[in-house]
Protein backbone atom coordinates (compact mmCIF):
# COMPACT_ATOMS: atom_id res chain seq x y z
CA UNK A 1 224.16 94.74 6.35
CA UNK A 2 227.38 95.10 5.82
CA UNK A 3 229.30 98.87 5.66
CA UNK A 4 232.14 99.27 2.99
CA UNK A 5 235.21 101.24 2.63
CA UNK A 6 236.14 102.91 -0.82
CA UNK A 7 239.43 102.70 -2.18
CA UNK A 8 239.98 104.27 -5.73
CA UNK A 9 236.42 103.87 -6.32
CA UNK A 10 236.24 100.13 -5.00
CA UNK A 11 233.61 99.31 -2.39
CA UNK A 12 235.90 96.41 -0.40
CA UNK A 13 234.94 95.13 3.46
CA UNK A 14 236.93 97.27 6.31
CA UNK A 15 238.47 93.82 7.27
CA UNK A 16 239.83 93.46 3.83
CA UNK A 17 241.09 96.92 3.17
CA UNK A 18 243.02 96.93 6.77
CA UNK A 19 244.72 93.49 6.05
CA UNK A 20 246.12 94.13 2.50
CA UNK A 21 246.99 97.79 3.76
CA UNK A 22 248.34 96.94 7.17
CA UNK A 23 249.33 93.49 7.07
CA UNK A 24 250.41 92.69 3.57
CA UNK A 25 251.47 96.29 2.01
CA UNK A 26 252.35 98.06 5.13
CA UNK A 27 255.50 95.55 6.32
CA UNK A 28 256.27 95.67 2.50
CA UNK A 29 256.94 99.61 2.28
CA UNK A 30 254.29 100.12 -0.50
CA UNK A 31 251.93 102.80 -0.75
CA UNK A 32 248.53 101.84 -0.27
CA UNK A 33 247.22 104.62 -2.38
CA UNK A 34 249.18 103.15 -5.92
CA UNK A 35 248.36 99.54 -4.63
CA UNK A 36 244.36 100.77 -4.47
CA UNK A 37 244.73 102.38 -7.85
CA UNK A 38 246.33 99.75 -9.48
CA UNK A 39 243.62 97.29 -8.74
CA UNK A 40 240.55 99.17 -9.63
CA UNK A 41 242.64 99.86 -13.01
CA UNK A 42 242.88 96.20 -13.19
CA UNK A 43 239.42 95.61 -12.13
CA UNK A 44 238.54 98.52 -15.09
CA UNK A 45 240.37 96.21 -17.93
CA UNK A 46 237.97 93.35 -17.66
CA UNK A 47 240.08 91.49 -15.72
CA UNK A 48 241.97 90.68 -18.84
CA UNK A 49 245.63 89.24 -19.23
CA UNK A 50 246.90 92.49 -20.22
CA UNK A 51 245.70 94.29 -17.12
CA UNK A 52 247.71 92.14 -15.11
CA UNK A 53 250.59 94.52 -15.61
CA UNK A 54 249.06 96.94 -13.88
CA UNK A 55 249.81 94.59 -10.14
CA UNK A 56 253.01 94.13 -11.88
CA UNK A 57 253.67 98.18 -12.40
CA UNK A 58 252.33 98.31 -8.76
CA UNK A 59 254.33 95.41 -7.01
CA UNK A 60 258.05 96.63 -8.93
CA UNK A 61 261.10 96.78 -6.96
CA UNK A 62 263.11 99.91 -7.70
C-alpha cells in the first residue's frame, strides 16, 4: 500500500512531490506552495484548454 502526501488537496506519491519540489521547482526559485495550487486548480477545471493558464500564471517570469 502505498502512503501519499497532500498538496493543495492532491493526494501525489512522496517520490513525486520531492522531485517536482526539490528537483524541478526548487533550482528554478518557484514556490512550491503556488506551483501545488496551481495544479489542483488545473486539475479542478476538467483538465480543459482554458485551465492551462493556470501552469502558465504559475510558471511566469516577472
Amino acid at each position: 500500500m502505498t502512503n501519499y502526501v497532500t498538496r493543495a488537496g492532491i493526494q501525489t506519491d512522496p517520490a513525486l512531490a520531492a522531485f517536482v519540489e526539490r528537483e524541478v521547482l526548487g533550482p528554478l526559485g518557484h514556490d512550491a506552495n503556488n506551483f501545488w495550487e496551481g495544479f489542483a486548480s488545473l486539475l479542478g477545471d476538467g483538465h480543459s484548454v482554458h485551465g492551462l493558464g493556470n501552469i502558465a500564471k504559475c510558471f511566469s517570469l516577472k
